[in-house]
C-alpha atoms as a PDB file:
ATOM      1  CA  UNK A   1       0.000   0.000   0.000  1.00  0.00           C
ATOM      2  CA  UNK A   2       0.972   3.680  -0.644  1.00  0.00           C
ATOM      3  CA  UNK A   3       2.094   6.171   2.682  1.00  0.00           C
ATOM      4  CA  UNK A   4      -0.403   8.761   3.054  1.00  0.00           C
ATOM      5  CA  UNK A   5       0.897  11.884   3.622  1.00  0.00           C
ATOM      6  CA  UNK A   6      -0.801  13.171   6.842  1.00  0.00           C
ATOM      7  CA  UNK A   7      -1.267  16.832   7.550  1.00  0.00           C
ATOM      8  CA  UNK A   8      -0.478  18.158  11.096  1.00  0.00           C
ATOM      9  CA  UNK A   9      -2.620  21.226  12.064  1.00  0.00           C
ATOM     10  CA  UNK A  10      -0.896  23.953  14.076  1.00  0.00           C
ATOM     11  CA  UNK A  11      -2.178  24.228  17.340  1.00  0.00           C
ATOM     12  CA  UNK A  12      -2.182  28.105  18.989  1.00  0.00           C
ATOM     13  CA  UNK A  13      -3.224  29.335  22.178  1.00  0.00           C
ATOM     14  CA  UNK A  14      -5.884  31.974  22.082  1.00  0.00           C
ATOM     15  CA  UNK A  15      -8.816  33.819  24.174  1.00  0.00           C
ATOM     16  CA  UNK A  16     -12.461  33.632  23.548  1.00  0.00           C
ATOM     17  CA  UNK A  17     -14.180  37.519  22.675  1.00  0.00           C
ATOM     18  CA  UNK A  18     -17.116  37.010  21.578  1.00  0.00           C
ATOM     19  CA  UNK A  19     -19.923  33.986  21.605  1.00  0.00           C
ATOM     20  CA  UNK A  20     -21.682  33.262  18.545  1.00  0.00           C
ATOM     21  CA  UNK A  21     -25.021  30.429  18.391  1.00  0.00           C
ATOM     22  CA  UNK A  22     -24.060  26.449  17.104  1.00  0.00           C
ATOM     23  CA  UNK A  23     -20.901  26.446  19.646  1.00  0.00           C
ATOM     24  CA  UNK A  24     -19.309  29.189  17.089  1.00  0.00           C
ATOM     25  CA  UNK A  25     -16.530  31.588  18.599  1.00  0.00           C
ATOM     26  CA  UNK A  26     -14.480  34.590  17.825  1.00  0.00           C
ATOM     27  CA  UNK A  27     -10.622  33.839  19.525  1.00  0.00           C
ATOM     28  CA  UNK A  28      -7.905  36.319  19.343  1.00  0.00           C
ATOM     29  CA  UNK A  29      -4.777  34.239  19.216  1.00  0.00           C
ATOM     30  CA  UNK A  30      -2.043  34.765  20.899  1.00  0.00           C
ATOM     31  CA  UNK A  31       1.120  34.215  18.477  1.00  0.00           C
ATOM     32  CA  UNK A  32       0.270  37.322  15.914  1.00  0.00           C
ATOM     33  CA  UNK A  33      -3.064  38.868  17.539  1.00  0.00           C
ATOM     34  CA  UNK A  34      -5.658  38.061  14.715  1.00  0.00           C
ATOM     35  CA  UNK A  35      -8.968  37.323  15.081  1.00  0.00           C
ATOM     36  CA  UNK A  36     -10.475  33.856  13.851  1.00  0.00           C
ATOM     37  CA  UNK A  37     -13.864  31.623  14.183  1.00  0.00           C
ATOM     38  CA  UNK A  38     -13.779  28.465  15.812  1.00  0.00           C
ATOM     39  CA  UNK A  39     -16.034  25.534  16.885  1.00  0.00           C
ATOM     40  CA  UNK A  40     -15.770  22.942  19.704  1.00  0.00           C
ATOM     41  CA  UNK A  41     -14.496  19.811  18.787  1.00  0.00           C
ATOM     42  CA  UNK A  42     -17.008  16.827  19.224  1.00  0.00           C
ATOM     43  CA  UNK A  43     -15.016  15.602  22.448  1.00  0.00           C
ATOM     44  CA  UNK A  44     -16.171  18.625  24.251  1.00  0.00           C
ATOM     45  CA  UNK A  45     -19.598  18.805  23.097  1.00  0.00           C
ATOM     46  CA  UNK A  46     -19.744  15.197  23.914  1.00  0.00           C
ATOM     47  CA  UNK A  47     -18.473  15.655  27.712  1.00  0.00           C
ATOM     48  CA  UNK A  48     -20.357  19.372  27.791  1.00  0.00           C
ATOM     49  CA  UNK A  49     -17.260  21.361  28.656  1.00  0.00           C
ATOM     50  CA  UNK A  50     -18.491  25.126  29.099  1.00  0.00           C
ATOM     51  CA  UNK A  51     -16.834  27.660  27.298  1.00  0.00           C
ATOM     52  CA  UNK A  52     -17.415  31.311  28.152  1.00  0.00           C
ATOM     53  CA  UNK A  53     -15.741  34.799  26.708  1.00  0.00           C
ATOM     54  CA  UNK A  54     -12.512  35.209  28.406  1.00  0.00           C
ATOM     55  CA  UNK A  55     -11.192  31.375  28.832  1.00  0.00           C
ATOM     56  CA  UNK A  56      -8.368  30.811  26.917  1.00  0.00           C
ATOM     57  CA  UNK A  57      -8.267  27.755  24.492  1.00  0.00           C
ATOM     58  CA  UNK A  58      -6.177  25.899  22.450  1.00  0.00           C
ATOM     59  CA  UNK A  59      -6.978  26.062  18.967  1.00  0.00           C
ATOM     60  CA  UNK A  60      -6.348  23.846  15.816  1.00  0.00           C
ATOM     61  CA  UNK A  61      -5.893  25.526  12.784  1.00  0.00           C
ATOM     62  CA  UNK A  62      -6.898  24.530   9.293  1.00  0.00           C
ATOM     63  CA  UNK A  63      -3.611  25.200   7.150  1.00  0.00           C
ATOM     64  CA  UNK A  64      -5.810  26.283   4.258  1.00  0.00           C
ATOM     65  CA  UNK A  65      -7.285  29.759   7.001  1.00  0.00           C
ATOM     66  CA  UNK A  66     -10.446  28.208   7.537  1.00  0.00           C
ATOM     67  CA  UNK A  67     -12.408  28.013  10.731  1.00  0.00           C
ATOM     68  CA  UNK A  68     -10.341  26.692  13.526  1.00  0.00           C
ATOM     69  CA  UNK A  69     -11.123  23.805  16.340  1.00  0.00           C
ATOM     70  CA  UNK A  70     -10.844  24.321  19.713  1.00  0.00           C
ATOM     71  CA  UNK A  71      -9.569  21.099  21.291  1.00  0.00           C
ATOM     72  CA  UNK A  72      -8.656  22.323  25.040  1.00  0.00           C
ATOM     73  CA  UNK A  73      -9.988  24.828  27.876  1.00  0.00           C
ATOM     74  CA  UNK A  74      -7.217  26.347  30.213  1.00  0.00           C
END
């Protein structure tokens, strides 16, 4: 069988700043200061981990600068 190449996502911390509905969030990140959406990854809607504006995440980011996925609450 052929190796498939698999793509690594860059993970960055960031803070929430604004709530939007369908677990959809505006995060400032912390490396350069932009502003990007986000949704919850299923693990966290499955276990119902709050998120509220001002917790800082841990975001993946798609290499291609669409939405990002926020994998972790600090």
């Amino acid at each position: 069988m052929e190796n498939i190449k698999v793509k690594e996502k860059s993970a960055v911390g960031g803070v929430i700043i604004e709530a939007f509905p369908n677990t959809l969030f505006k995060i400032k990140l912390d490396n350069d200061g932009s502003e990007t959406l986000a949704y919850l990854s299923g693990k966290m809607r499955m276990n119902r981990i709050r998120v509220l504006i001002g917790d800082k995440v841990v975001v993946e980011l798609d290499e291609y600068g669409g939405k990002g996925r926020i994998v972790k609450r600090n």
